[in-house]
Protein backbone atom coordinates (compact mmCIF):
# COMPACT_ATOMS: atom_id res chain seq x y z
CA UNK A 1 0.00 0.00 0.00
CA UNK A 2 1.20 3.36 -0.85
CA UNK A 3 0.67 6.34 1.18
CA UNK A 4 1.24 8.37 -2.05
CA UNK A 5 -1.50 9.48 -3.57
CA UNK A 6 -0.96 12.85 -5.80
CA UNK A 7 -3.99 15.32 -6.08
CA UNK A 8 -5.53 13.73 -3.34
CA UNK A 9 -6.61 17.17 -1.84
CA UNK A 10 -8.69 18.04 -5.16
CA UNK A 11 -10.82 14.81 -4.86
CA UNK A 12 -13.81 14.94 -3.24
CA UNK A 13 -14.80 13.37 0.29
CA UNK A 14 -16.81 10.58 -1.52
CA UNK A 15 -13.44 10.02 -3.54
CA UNK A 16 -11.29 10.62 -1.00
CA UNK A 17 -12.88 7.91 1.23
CA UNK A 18 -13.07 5.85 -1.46
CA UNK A 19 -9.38 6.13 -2.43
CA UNK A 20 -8.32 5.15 1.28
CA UNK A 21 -10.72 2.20 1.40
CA UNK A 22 -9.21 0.35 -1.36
CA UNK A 23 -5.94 0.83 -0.15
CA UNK A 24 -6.45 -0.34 3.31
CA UNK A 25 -9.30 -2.63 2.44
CA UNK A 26 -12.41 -1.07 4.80
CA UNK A 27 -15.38 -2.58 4.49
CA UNK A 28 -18.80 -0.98 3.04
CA UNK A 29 -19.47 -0.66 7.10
CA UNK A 30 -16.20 0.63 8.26
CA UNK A 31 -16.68 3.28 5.44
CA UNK A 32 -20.16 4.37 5.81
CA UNK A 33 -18.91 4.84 9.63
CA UNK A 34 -17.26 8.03 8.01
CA UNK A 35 -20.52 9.11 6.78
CA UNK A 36 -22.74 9.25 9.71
CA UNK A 37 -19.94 9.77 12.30
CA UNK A 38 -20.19 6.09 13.89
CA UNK A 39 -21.45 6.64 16.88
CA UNK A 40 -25.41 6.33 17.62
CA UNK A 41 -26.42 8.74 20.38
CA UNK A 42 -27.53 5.34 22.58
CA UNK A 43 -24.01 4.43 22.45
CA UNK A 44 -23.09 7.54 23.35
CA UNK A 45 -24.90 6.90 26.32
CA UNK A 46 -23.58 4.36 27.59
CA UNK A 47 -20.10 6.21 27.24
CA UNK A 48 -20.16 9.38 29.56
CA UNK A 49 -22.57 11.27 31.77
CA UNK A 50 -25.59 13.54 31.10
CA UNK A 51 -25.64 12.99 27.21
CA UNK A 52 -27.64 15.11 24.98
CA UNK A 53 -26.49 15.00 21.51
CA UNK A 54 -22.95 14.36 19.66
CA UNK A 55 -20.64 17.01 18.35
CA UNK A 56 -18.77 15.85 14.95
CA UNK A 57 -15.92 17.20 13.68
CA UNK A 58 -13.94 16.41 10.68
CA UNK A 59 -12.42 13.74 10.20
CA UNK A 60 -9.22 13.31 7.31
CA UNK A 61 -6.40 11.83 6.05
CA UNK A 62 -2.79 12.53 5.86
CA UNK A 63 -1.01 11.09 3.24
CA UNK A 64 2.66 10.66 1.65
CA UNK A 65 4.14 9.66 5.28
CA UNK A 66 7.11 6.85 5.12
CA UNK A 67 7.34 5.71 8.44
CA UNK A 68 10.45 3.51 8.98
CA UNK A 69 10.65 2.12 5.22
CA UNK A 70 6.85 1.77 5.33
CA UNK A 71 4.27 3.82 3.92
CA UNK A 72 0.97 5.14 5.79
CA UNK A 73 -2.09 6.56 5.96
CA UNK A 74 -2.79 8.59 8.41
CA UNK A 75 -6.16 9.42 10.15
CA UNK A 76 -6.67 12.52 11.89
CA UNK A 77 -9.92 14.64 13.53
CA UNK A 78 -8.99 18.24 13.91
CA UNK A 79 -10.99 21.53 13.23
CA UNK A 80 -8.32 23.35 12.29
CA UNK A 81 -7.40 24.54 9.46
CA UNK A 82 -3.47 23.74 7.71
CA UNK A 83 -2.83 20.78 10.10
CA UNK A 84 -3.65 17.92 8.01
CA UNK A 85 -2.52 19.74 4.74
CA UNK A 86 1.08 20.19 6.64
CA UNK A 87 1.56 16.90 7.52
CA UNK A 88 0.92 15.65 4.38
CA UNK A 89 3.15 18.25 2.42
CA UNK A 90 5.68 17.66 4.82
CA UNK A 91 5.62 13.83 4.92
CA UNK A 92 5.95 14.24 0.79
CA UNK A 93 9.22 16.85 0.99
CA UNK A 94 10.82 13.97 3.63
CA UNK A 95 10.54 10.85 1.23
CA UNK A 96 13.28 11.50 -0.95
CA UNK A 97 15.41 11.71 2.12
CA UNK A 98 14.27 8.22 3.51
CA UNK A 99 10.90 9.97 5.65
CA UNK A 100 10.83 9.55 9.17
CA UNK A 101 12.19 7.16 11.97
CA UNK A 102 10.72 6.48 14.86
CA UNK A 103 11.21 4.14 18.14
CA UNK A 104 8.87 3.78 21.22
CA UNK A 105 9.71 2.62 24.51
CA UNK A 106 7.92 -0.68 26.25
CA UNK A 107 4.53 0.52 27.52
CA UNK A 108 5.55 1.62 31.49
CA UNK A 109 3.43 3.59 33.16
CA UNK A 110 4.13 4.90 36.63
CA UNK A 111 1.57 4.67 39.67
CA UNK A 112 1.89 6.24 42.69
CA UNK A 113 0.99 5.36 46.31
CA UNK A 114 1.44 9.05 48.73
CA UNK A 115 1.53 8.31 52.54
CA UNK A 116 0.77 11.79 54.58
CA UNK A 117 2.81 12.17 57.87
CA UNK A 118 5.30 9.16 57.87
CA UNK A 119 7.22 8.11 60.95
CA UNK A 120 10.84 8.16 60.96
CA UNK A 121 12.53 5.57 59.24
CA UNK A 122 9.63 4.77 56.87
CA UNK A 123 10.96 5.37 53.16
CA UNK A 124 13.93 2.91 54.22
CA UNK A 125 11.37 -0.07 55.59
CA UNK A 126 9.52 0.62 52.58
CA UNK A 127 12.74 0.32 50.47
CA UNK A 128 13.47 -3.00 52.38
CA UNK A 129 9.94 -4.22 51.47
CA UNK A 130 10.32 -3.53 48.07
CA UNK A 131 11.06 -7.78 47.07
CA UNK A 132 7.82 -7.94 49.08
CA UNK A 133 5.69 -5.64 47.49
CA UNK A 134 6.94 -6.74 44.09
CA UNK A 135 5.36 -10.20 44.70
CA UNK A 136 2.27 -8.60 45.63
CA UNK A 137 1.56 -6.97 42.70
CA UNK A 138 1.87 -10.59 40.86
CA UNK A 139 -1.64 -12.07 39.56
CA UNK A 140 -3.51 -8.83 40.05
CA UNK A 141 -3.41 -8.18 36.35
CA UNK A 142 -3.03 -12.24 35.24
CA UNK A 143 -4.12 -10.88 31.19
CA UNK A 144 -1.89 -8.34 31.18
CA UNK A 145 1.27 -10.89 33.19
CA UNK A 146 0.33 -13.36 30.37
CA UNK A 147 0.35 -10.42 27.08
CA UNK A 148 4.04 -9.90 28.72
CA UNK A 149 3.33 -6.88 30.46
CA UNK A 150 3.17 -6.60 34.57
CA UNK A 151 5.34 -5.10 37.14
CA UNK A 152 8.36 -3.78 36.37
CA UNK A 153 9.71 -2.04 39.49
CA UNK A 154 10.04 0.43 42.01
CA UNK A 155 11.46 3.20 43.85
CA UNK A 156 10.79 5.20 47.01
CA UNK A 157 10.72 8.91 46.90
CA UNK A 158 10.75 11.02 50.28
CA UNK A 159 9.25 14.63 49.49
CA UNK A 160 8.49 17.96 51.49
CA UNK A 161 5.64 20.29 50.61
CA UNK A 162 7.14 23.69 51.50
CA UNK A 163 4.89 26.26 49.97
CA UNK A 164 6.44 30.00 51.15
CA UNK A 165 4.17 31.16 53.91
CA UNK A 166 2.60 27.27 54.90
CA UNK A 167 2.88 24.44 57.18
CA UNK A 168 5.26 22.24 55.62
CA UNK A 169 4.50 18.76 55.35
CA UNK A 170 6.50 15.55 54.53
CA UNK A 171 5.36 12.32 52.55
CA UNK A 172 6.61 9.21 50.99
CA UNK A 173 5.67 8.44 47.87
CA UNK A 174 6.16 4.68 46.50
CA UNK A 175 6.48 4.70 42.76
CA UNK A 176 5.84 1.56 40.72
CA UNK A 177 5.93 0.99 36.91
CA UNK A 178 3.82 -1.38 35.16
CA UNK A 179 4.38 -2.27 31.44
CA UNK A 180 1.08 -2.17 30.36
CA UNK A 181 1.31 -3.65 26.66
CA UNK A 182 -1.33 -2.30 24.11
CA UNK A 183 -3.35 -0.81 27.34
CA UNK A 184 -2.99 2.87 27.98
CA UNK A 185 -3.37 1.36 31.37
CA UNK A 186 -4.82 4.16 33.86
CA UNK A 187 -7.34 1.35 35.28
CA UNK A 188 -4.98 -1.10 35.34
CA UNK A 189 -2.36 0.81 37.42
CA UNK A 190 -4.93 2.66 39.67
CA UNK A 191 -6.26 -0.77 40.43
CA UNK A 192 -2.41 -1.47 41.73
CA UNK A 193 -1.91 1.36 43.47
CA UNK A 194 -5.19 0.75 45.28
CA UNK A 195 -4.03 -2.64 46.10
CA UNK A 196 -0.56 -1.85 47.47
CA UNK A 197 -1.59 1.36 49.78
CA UNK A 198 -2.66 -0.65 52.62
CA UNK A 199 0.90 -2.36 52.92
CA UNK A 200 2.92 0.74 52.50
CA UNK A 201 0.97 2.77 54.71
CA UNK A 202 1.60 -0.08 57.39
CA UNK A 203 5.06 0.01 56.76
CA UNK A 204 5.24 3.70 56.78
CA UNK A 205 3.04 4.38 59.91
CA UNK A 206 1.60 7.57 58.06
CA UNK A 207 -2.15 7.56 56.48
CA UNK A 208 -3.11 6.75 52.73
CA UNK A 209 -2.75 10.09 50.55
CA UNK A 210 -3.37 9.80 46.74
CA UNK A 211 -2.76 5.95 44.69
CA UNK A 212 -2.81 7.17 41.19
CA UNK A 213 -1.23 6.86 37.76
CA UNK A 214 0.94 9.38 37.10
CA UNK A 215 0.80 11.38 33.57
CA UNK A 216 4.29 12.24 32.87
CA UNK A 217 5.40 9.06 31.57
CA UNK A 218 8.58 9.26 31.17
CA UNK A 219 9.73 6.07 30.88
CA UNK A 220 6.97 5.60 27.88
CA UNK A 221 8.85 7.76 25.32
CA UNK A 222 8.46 7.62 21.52
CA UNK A 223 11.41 9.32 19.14
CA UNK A 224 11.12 10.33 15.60
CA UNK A 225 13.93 11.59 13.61
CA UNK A 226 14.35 13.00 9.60
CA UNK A 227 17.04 13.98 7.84
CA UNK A 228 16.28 16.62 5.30
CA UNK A 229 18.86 17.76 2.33
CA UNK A 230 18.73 21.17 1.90
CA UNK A 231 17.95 20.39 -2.35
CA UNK A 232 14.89 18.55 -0.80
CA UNK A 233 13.37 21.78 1.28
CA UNK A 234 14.27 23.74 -1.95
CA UNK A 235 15.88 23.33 -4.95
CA UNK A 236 17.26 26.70 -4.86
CA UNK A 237 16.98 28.35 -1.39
CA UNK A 238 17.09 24.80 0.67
CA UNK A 239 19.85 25.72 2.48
CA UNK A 240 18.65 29.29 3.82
CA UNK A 241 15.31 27.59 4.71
CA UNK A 242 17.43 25.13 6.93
CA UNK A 243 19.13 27.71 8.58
CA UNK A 244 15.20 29.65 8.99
CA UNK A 245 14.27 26.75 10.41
CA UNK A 246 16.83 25.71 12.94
CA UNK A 247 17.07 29.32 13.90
CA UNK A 248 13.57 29.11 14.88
CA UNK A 249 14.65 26.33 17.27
CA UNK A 250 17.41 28.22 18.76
CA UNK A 251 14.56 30.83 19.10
CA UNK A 252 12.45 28.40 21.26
CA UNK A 253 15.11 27.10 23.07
CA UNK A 254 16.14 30.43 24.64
CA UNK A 255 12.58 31.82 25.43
CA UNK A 256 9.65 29.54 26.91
CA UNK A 257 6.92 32.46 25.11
CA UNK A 258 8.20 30.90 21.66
CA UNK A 259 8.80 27.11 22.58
CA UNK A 260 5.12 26.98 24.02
CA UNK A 261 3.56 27.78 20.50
CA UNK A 262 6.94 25.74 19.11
CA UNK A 263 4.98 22.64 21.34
CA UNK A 264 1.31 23.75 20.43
CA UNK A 265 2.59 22.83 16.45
CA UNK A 266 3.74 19.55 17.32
CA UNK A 267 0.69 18.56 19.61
CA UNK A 268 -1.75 20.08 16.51
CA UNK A 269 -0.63 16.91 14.71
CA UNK A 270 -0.06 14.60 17.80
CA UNK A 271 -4.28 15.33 18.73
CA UNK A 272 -5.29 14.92 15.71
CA UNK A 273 -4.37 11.44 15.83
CA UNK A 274 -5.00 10.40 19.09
CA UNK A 275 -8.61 11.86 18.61
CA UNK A 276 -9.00 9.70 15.45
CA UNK A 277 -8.12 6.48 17.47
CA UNK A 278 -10.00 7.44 20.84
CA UNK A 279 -6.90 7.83 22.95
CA UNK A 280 -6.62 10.26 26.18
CA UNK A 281 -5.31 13.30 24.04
CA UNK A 282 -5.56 15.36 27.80
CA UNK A 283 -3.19 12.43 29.22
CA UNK A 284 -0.72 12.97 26.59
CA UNK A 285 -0.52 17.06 26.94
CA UNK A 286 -0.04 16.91 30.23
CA UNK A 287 2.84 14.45 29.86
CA UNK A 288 4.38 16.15 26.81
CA UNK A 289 4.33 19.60 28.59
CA UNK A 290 5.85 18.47 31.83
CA UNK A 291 8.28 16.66 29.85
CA UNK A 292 9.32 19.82 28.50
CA UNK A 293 9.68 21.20 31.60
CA UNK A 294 11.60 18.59 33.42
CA UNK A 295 14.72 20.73 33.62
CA UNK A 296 12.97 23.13 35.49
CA UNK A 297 12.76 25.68 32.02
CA UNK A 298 10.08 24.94 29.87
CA UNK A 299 11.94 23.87 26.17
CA UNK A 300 10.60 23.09 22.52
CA UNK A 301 9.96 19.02 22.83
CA UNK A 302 11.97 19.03 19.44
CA UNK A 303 15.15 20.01 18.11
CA UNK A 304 16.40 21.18 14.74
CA UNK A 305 19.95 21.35 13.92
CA UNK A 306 22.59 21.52 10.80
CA UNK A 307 24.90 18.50 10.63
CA UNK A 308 28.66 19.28 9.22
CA UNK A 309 27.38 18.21 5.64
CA UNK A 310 24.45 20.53 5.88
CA UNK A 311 21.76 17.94 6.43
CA UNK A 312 18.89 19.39 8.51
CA UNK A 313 17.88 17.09 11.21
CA UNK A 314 15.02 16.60 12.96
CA UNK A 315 14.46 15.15 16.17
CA UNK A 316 11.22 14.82 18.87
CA UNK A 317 11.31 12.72 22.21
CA UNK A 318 8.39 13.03 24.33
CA UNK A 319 5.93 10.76 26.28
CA UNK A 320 3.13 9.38 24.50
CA UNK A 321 0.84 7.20 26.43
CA UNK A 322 -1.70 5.56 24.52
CA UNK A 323 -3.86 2.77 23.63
CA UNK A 324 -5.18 0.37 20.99
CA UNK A 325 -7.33 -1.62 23.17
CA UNK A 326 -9.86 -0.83 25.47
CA UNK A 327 -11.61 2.33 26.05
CA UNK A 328 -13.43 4.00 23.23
CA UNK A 329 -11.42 1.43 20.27
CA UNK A 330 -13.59 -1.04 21.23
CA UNK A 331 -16.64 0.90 21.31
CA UNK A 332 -16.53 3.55 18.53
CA UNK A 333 -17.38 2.45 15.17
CA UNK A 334 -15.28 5.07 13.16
CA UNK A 335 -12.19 4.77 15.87
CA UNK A 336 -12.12 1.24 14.69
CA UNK A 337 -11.88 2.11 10.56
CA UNK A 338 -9.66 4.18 11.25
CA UNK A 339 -6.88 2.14 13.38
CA UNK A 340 -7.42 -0.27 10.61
CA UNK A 341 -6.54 2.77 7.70
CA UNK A 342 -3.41 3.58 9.32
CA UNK A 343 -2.75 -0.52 9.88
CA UNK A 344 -1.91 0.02 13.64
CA UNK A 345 0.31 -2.93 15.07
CA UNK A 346 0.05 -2.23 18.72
CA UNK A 347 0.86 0.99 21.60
CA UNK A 348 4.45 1.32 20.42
CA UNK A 349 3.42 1.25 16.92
CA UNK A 350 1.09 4.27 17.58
CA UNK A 351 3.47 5.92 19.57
CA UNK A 352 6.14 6.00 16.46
CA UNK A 353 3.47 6.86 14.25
CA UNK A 354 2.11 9.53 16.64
CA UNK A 355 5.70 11.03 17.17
CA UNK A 356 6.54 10.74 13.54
CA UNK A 357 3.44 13.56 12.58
CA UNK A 358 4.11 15.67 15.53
CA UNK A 359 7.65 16.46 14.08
CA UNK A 360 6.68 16.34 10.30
CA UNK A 361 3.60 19.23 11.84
CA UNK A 362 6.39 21.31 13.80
CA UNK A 363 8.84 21.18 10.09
CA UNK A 364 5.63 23.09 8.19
CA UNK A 365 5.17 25.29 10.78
CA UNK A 366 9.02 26.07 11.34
CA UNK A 367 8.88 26.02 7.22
CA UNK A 368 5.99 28.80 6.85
CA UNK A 369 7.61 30.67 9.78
CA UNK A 370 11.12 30.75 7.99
CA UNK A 371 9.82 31.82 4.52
CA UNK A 372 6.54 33.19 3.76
CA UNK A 373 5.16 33.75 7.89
CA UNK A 374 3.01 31.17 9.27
CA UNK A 375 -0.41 33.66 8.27
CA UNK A 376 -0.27 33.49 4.68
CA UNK A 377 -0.85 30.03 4.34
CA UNK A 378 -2.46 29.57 7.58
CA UNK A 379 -5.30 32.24 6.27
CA UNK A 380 -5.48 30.36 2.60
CA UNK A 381 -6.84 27.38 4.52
CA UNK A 382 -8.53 29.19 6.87
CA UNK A 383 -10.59 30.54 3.85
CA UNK A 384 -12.76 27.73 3.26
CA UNK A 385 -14.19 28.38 6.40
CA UNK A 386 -14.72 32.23 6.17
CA UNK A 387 -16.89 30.90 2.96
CA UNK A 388 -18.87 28.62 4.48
CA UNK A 389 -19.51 30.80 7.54
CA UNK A 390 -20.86 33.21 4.91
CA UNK A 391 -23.69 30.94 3.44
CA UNK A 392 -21.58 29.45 0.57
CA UNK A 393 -22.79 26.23 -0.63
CA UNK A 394 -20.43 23.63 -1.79
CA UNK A 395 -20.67 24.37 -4.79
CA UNK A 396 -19.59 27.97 -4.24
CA UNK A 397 -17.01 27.68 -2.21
CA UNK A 398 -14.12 27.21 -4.49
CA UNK A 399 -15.12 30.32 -6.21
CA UNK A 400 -15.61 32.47 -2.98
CA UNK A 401 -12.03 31.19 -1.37
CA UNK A 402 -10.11 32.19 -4.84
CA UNK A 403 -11.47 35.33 -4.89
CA UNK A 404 -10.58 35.75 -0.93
CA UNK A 405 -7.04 34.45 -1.57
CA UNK A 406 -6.37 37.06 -4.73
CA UNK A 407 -7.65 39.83 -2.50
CA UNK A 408 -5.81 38.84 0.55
CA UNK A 409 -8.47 39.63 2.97
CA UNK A 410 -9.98 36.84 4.76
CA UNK A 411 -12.83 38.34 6.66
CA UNK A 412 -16.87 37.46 6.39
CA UNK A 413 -17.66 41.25 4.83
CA UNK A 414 -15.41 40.06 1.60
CA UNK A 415 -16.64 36.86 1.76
CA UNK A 416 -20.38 37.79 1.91
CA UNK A 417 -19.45 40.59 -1.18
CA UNK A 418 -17.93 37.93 -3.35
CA UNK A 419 -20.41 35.24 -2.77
CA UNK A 420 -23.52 38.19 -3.58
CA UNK A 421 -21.32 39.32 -6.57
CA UNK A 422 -21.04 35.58 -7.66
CA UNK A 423 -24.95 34.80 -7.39
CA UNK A 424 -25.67 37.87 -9.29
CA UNK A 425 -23.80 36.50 -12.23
């Protein structure tokens, strides 16, 4: 299957959907789950609290990736404008240099177990009982022990809450990690952590605090890396657009105002996907951005630099905690199609795939920002929906958006002129 697929922006959704389907072989159900949004408002239900209708939004495809020697498709739900059209420019200007690489850690995820007022000596009993506690955690998750995942360790942490101006207090805190397979896993290690308060807070002498996962998962990271030659950015100017573009990492490495919109780039393409195949997209910014700021300065989650021959490389590392069983894969019609349109082999695979269109987002937004400024071809996208916002049908649209693009004003008063001006013909 090739992820290749030229024009594929000037098809329509019918051929669009149609174009994917034979490729990754969806059935006439899996597709028509595209149509109607999959998911029945009963099911819906039976999903969260307080339902009263469903919110759609839309749904597309990235193409041209080359992910590790292997082509994809790439599903992602986003209502912004640009995103999907910059990963899939992108993923086409990195094939001729070998598109991305990517690598994903096993699936740990840490739990904690927080005991409030401990007695002396306790973090060092609860260090001695670590063999113990180990054991304990054996057969509470036999599925996941027999998949290969389970317990993987532990460590003891002794911390002070010392807020200027309040009480201080002290605390141990057991950590745990538990490879958790194709799981996200947030049940499966709350259920541990539940299990193995009672024993530490015996051994500690304190009272039970908190027995939760923990959301900066930083021994769950995924890495993607591309190697761009500058004749591949540009035939003529690639090698001032490499220099644009690692500049603008230098940028965000110096000042935490520019590496927090350097981050919101990479997540616009990291959401997207974990959105199309139900995963936690909350769990995974709040791991990504306190992975940034681990050093105790916030910093871009990716790097661009120029290599002594004047390659441009690429490079993300960041947590990505996700899933590709349980939760809403196994109950959302349309999450389903679409793990099987990007042929998803599992968490890790995810992970890479997920890491490898966060950094292909960031390289057309560091792109735009190093040549023509990230609002010129941010607003011709954004165009489509200044037309339809006007009354445009879809028929109209093209027309209205060209005219908006030649004028170079992208606001509802032009778009209502041109769209009277074209009726009237």
């Amino acid at each position: 299957m090739s992820s290749r697929i030229p024009g594929f922006y000037r098809l329509t959704p019918d051929e669009r959907l149609a174009a994917v389907s034979g490729r990754a072989g969806l059935t006439p159900a899996e597709q028509s789950s595209y149509g109607d949004g999959g998911l029945s408002l009963a099911r819906a239900d039976a999903m969260i609290e307080n339902v009263v209708g469903l919110l759609a939004l839309p749904n597309g495809v990235a193409v041209n990736l080359l992910l590790n020697g292997r082509d994809r498709l790439v599903p992602m739900v986003v209502e912004e404008p640009s995103v999907v059209a910059a990963v899939s420019n992108m993923a086409r200007v990195a094939r001729p240099s070998g598109g991305i690489h990517a690598e994903a850690d096993s699936s740990e995820m840490i739990g904690q177990v927080q005991i409030l007022g401990p007695t002396p000596g306790a973090a060092a009993r609860v260090r001695a009982a670590i063999p113990r506690l180990t054991e304990l955690c054996r057969g509470v998750h036999t599925e996941l022990e027999r998949l290969g995942g389970g317990i993987r360790g532990m460590e003891v942490r002794e911390l002070r809450y010392d807020e200027p101006g309040e009480a201080p207090e002290d605390m141990v805190v057991l950590h745990f990690w538990l490879d958790c397979v194709d799981a996200m896993g947030a049940n499966m290690v709350n259920t541990l952590a539940e299990r193995l308060a009672p024993e530490v807070a015996a051994l500690c002498g304190g009272t039970i605090g908190l027995r939760i996962l923990s959301n900066l998962a930083e021994r769950r990271l995924a890495r993607a890396t591309v190697r761009l030659r500058p004749e591949h950015l540009h035939p003529e100017d690639g090698a001032a657009m490499a220099e644009g573009i690692a500049a603008a990492y230098r940028f965000a490495y110096a000042d935490p105002y520019r590496a927090a919109t350097h981050n919101k780039g990479i997540m616009n393409g990291i959401d997207a996907v974990a959105i199309a195949t139900g995963n936690d997209w909350r769990a995974i910014e709040a791991g990504a951005h306190a992975w940034a700021a681990r050093t105790g300065s916030y910093k871009p989650l990716s790097s661009w630099k120029i290599d002594p021959e004047g390659t441009l490389v690429g490079t993300l590392v960041l947590p990505l905690q996700v899933g590709t069983v349980g939760g809403a894969v196994k109950v959302h019609p349309t999450v389903q199609a679409n793990m099987k349109l990007a042929e998803i082999g599992g968490a890790r695979d995810l992970a890479c795939l997920m890491a490898a269109v966060g950094l292909v987002q960031n390289l057309g937004a560091l792109r735009a920002l190093a040549t023509e400024g990230i609002q010129e071809g941010h607003m011709r996208m954004h165009a489509r929906t200044v037309a339809v916002s006007a009354g445009a049908e879809p028929g109209e649209v093209s027309a209205v958006v060209s005219a908006l693009v030649a004028t170079h004003e992208f606001t509802a008063e032009r778009a209502l002129a041109e769209l009277a001006r074209l009726r009237a013909r």
